[in-house]
N, C-alpha and C. Protein backbone atom coordinates (compact mmCIF):
# COMPACT_ATOMS: atom_id res chain seq x y z
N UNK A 1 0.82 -1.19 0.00
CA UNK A 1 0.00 0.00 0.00
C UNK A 1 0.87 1.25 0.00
N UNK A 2 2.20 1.44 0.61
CA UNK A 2 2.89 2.31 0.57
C UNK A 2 3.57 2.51 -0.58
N UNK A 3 4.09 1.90 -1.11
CA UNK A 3 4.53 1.80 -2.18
C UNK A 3 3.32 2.90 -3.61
N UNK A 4 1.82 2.07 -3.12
CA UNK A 4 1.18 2.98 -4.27
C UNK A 4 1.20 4.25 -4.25
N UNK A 5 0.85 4.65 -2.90
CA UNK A 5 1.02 6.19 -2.55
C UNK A 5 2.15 6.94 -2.80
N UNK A 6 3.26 6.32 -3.23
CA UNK A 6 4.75 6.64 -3.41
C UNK A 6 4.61 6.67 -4.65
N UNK A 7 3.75 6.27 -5.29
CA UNK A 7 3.93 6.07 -7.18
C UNK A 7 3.15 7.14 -7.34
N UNK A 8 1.66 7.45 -6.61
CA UNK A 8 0.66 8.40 -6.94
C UNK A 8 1.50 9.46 -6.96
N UNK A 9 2.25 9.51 -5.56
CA UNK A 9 2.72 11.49 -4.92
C UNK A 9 4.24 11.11 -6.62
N UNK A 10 4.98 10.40 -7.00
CA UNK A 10 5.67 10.96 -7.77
C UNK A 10 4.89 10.96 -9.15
N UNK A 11 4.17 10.42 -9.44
CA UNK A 11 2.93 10.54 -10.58
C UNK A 11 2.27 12.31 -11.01
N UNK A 12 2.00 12.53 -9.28
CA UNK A 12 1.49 13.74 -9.12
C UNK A 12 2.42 14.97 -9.61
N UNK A 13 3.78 14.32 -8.99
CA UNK A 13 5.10 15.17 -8.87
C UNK A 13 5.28 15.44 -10.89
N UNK A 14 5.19 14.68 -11.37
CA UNK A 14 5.92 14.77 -12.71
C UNK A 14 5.06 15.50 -13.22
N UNK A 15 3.70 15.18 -12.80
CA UNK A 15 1.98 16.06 -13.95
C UNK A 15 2.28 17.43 -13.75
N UNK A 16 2.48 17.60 -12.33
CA UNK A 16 2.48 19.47 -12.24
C UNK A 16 3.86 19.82 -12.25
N UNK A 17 5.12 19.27 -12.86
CA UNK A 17 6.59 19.64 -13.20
C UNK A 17 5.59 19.82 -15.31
N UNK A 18 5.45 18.56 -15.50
CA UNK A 18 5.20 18.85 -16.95
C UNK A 18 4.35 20.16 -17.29
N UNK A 19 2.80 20.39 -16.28
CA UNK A 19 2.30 21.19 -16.38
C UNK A 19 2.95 22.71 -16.58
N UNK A 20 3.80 23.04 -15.25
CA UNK A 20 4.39 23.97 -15.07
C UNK A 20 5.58 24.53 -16.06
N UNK A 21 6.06 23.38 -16.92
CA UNK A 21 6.89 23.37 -17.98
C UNK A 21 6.00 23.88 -18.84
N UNK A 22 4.96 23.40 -19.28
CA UNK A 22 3.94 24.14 -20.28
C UNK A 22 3.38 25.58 -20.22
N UNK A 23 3.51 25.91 -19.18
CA UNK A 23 2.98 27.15 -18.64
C UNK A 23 4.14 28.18 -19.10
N UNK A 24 5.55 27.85 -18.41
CA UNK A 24 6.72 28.54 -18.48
C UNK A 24 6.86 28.93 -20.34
N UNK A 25 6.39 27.72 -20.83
CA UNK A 25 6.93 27.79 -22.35
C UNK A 25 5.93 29.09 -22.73
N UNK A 26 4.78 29.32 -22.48
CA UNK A 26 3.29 29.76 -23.20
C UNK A 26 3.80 31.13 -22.83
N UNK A 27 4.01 31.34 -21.25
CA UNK A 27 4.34 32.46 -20.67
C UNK A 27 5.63 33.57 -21.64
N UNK A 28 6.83 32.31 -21.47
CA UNK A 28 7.63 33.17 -22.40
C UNK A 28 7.63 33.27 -23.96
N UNK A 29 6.71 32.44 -24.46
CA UNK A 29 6.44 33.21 -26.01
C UNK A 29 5.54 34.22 -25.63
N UNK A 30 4.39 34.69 -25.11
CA UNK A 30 3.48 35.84 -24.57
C UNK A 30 4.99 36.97 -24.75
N UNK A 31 5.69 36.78 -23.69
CA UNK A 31 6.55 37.74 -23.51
C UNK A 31 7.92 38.14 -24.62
N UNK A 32 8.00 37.34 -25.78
CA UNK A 32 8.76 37.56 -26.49
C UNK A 32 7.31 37.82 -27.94
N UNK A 33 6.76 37.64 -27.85
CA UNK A 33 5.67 38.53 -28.86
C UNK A 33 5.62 39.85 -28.38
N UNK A 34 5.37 39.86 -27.07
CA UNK A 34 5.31 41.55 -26.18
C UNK A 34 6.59 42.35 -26.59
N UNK A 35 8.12 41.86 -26.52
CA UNK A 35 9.22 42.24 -26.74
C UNK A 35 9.08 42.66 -28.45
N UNK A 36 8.48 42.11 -28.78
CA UNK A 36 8.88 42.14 -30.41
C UNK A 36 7.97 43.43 -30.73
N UNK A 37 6.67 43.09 -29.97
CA UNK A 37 5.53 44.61 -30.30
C UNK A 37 6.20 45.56 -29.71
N UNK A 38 7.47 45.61 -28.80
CA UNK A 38 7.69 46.61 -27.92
C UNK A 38 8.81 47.24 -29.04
N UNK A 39 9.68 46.76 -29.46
CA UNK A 39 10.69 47.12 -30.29
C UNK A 39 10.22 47.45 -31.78
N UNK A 40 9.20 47.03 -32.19
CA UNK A 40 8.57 47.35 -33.37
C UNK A 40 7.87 48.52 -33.23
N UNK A 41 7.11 49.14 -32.49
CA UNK A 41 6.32 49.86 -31.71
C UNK A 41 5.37 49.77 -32.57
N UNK A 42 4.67 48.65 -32.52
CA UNK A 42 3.29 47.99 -32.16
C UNK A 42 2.59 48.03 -31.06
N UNK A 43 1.76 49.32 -30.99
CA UNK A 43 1.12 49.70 -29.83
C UNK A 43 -0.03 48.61 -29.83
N UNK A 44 -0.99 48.13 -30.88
CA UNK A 44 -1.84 47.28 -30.38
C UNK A 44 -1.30 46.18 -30.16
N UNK A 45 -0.47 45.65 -30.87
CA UNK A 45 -0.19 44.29 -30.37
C UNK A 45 0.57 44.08 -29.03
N UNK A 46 0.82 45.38 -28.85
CA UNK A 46 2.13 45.76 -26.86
C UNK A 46 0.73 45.49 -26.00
N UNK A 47 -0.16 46.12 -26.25
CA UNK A 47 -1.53 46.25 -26.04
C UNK A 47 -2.17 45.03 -25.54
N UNK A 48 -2.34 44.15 -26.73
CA UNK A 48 -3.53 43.13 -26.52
C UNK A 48 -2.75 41.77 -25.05
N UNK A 49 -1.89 42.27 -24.52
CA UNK A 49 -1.48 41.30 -23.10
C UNK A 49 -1.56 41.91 -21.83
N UNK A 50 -2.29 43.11 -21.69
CA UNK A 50 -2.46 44.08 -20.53
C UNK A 50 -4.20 43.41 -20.33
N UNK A 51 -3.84 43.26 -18.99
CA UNK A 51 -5.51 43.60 -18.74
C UNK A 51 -6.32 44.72 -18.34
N UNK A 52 -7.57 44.92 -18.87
CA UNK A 52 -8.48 46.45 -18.74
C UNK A 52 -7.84 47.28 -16.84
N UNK A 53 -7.27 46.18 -16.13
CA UNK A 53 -7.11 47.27 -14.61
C UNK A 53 -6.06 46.69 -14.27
N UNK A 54 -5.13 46.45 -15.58
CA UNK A 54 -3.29 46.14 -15.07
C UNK A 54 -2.82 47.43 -14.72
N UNK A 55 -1.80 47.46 -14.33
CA UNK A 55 -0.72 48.52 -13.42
C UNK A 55 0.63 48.48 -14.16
N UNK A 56 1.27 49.23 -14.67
CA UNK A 56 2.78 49.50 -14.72
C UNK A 56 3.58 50.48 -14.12
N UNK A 57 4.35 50.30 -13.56
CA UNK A 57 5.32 51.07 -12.79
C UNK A 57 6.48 51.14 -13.08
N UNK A 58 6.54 52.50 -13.88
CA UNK A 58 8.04 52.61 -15.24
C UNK A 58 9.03 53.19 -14.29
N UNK A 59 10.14 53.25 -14.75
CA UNK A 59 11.25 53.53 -14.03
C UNK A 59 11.21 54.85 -13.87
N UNK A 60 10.78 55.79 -14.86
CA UNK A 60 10.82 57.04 -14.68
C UNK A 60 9.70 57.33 -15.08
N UNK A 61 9.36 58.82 -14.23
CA UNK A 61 8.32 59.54 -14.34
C UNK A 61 7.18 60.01 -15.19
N UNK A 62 6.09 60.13 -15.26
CA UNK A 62 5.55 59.64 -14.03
C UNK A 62 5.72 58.02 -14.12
N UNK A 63 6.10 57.47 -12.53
CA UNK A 63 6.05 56.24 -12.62
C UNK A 63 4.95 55.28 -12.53
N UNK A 64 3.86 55.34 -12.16
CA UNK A 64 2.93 54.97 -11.83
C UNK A 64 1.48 54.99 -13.30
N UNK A 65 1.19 53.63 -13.89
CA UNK A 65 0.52 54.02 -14.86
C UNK A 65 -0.91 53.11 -14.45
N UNK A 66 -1.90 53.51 -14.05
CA UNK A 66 -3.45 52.41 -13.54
C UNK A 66 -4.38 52.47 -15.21
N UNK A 67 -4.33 51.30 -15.07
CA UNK A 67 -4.96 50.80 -16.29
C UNK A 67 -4.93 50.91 -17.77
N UNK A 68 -5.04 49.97 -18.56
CA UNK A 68 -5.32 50.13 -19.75
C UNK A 68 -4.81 50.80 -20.78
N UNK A 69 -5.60 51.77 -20.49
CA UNK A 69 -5.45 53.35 -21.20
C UNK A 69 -4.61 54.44 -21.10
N UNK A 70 -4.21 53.95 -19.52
CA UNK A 70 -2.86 55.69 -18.92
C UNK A 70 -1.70 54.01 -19.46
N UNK A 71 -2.02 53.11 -19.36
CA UNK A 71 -0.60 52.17 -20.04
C UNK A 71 -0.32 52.54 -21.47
N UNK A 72 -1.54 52.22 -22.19
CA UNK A 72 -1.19 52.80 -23.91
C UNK A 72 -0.78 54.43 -23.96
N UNK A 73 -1.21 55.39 -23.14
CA UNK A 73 -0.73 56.71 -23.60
C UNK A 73 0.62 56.65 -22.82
N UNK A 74 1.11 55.92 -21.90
CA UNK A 74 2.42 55.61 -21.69
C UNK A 74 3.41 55.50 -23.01
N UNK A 75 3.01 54.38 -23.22
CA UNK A 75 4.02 53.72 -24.52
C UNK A 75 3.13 54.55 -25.67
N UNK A 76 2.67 54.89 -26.16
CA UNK A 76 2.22 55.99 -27.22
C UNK A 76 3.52 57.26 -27.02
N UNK A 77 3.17 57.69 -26.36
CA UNK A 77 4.48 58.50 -26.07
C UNK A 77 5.94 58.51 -25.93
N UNK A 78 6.01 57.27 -25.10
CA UNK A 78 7.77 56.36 -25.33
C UNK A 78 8.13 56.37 -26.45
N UNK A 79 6.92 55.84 -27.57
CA UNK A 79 7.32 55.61 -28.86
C UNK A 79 7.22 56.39 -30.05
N UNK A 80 6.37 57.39 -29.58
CA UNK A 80 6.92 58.56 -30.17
C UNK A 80 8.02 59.99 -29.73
N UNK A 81 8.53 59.41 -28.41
CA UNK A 81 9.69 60.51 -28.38
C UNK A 81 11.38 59.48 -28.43
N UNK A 82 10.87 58.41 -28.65
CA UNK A 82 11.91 57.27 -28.68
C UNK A 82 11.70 56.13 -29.92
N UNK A 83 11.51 56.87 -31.28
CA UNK A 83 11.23 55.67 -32.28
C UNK A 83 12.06 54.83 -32.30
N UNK A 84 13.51 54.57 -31.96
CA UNK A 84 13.75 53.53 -32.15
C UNK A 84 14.43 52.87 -30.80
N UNK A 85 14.39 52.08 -30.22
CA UNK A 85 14.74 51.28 -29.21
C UNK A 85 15.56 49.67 -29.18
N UNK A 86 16.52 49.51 -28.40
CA UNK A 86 16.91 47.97 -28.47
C UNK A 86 17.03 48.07 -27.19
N UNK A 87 16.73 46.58 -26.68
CA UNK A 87 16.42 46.06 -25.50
C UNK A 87 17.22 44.26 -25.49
N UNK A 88 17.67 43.68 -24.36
CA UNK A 88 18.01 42.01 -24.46
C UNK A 88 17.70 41.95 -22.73
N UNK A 89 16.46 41.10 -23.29
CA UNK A 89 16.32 40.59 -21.70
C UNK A 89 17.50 39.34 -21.31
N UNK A 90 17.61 38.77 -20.02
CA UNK A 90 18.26 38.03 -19.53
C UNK A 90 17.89 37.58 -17.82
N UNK A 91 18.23 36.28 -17.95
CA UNK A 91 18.11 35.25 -17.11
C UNK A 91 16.17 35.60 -16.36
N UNK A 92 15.57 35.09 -17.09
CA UNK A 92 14.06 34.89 -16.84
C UNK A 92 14.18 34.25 -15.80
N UNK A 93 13.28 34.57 -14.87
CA UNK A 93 12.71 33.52 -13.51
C UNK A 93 11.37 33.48 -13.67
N UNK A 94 10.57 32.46 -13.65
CA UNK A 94 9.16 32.08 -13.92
C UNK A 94 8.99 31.38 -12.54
N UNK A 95 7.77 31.47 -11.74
CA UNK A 95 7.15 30.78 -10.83
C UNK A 95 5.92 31.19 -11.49
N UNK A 96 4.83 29.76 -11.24
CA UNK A 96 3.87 29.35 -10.83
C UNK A 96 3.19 29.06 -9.95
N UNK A 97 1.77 29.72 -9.82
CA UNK A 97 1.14 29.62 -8.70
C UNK A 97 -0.34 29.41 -8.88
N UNK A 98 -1.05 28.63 -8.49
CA UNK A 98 -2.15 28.00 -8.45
C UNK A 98 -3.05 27.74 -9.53
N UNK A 99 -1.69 27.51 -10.77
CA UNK A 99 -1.99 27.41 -12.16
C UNK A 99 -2.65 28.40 -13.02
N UNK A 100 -3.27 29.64 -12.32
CA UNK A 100 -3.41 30.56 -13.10
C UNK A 100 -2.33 31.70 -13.04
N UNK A 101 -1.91 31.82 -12.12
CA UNK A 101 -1.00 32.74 -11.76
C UNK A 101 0.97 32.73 -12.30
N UNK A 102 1.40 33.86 -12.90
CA UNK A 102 2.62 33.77 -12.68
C UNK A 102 3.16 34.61 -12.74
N UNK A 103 4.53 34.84 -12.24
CA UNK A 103 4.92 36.02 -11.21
C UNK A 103 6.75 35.51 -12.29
N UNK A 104 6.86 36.34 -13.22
CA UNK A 104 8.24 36.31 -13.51
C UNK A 104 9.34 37.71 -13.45
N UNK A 105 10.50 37.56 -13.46
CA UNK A 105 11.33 38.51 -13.20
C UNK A 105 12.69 38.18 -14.18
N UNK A 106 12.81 39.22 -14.84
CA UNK A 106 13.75 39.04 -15.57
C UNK A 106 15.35 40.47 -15.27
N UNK A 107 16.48 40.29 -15.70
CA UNK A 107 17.39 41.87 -16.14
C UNK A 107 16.83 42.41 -17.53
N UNK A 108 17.67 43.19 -17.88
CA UNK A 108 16.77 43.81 -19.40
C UNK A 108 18.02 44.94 -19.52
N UNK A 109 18.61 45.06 -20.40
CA UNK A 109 19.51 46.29 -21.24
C UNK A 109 18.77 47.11 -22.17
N UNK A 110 18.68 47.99 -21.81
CA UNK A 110 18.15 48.76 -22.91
C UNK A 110 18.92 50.24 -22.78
N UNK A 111 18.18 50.77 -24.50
CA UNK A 111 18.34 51.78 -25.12
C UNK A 111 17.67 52.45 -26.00
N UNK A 112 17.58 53.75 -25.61
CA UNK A 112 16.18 54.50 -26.76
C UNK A 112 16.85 54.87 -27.48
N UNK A 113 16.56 55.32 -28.74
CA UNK A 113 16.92 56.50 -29.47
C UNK A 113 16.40 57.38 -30.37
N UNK A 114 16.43 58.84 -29.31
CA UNK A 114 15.12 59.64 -30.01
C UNK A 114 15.25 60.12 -31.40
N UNK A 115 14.57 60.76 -32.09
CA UNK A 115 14.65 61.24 -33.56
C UNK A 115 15.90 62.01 -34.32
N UNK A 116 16.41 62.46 -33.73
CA UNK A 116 17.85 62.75 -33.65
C UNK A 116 19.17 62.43 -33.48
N UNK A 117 18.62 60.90 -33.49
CA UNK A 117 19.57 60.52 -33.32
C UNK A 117 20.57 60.08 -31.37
N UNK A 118 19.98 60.57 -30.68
CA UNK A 118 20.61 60.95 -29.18
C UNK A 118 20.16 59.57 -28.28
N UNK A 119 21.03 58.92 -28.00
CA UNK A 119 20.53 57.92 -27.08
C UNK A 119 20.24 58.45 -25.76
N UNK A 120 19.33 57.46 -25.36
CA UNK A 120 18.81 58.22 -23.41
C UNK A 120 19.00 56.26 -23.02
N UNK A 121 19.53 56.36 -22.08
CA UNK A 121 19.45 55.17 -21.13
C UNK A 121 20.10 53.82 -22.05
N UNK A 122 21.14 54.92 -22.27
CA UNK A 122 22.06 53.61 -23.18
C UNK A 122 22.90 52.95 -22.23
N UNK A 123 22.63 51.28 -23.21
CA UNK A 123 22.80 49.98 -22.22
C UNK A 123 22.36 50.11 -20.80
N UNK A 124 20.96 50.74 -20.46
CA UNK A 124 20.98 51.22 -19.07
C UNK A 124 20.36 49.26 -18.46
N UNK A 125 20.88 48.95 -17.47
CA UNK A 125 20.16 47.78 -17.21
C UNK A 125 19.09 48.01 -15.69
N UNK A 126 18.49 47.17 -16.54
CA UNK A 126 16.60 47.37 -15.13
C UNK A 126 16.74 45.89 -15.20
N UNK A 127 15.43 45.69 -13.93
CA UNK A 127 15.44 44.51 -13.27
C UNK A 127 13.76 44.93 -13.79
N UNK A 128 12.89 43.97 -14.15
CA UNK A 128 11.41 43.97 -15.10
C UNK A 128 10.95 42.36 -14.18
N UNK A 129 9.55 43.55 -13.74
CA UNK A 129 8.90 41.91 -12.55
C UNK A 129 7.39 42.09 -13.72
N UNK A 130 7.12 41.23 -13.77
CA UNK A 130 5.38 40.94 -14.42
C UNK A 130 4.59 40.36 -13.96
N UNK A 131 3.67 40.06 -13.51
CA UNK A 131 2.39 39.15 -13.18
C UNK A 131 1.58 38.95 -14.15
N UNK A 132 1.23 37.63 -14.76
CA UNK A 132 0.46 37.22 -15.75
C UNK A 132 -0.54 36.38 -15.11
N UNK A 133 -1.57 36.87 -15.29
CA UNK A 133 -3.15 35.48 -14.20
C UNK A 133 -4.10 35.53 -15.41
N UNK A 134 -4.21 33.53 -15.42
CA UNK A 134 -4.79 33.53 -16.49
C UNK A 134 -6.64 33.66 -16.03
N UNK A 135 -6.80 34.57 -17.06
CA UNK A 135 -8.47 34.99 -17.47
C UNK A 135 -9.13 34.21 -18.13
N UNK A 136 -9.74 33.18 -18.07
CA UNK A 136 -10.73 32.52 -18.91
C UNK A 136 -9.69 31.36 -19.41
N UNK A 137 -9.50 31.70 -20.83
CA UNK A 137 -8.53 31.11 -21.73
C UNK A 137 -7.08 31.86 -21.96
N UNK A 138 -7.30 33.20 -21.53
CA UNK A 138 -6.14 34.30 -21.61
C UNK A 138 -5.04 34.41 -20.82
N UNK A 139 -3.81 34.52 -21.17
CA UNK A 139 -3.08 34.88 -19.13
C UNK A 139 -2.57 36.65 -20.51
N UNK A 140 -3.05 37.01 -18.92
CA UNK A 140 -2.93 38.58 -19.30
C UNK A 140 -2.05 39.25 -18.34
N UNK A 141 -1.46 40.66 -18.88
CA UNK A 141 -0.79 40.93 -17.53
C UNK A 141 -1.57 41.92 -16.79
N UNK A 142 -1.77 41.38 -15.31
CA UNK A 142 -1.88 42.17 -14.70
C UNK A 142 -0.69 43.89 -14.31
N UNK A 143 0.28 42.96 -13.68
CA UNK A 143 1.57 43.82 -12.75
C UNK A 143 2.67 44.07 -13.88
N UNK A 144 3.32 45.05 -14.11
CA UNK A 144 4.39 45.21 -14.71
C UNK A 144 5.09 46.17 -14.23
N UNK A 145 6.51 45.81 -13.51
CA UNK A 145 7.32 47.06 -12.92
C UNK A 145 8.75 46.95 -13.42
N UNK A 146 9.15 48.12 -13.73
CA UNK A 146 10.37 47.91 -14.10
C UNK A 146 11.21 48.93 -12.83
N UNK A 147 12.08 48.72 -12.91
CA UNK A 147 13.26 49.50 -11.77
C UNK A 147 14.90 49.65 -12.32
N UNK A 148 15.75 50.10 -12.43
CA UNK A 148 16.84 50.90 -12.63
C UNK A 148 17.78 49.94 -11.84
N UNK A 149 19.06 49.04 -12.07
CA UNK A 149 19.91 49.08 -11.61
C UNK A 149 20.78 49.79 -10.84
N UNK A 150 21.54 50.02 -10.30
CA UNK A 150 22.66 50.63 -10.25
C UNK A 150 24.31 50.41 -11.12
């Protein structure tokens, strides 16, 4: 009898390792489609992974963006006083949590460069946290904060 319970709990163990592997994969294509709308400046498609009462909290001012709409006139503006931009995220951390939920944190290099040519926050590196909770069929982001190295 012990023995079965030892097969169930590692049975159990492998379903929600595979699960959680599936999740991690879904999560980071979401976030490298987001990267690609972000560098393209594809505002709807940066767009369609926010949810209607997500939060971003940009490194600089104003930092604080509540919902939706103060998010798109965020990046509406980034991307028009910064048309062109390069960015390389690095070393992703993904956790999972109660299968809808996930809470990742990545570094990130970046660099704008406004119409003139003038870089602002060249190679500057930030530390970028997200919360993605899946909606229905959707995982959307709720949380997005970015913060400034030293």
């Amino acid at each position: 009898m012990k023995s079965i319970f030892s097969w169930m709990f590692i049975l159990l163990c492998i379903a929600t390792e595979a699960q959680a592997g599936a999740v991690e994969d879904e999560i980071l294509k979401l976030q490298r489609e987001q990267g690609q709308a972000f560098l393209a400046g594809n505002l709807d498609n940066l767009m369609e992974h926010y949810a209607e009462n997500a939060v971003l909290v940009a490194a600089e001012p104003p930092f604080r963006h509540d919902g939706k709409q103060a998010i798109r006139a965020y990046y509406a503006q980034l991307f028009k006083d910064f048309p062109t931009r390069r960015g390389s995220p690095e070393k992703p951390s993904i956790r999972l949590f109660n299968d809808r939920t996930v809470v990742m944190h990545r570094y990130q290099t970046n660099t704008y460069v406004d119409s003139t040519g003038n870089e602002k926050y060249k190679e500057q590196k930030r530390n970028v946290a997200f919360v993605w909770v899946k909606m229905g069929e959707r995982w959307l982001l709720t949380d997005h904060i970015i913060s400034v190295l030293p």
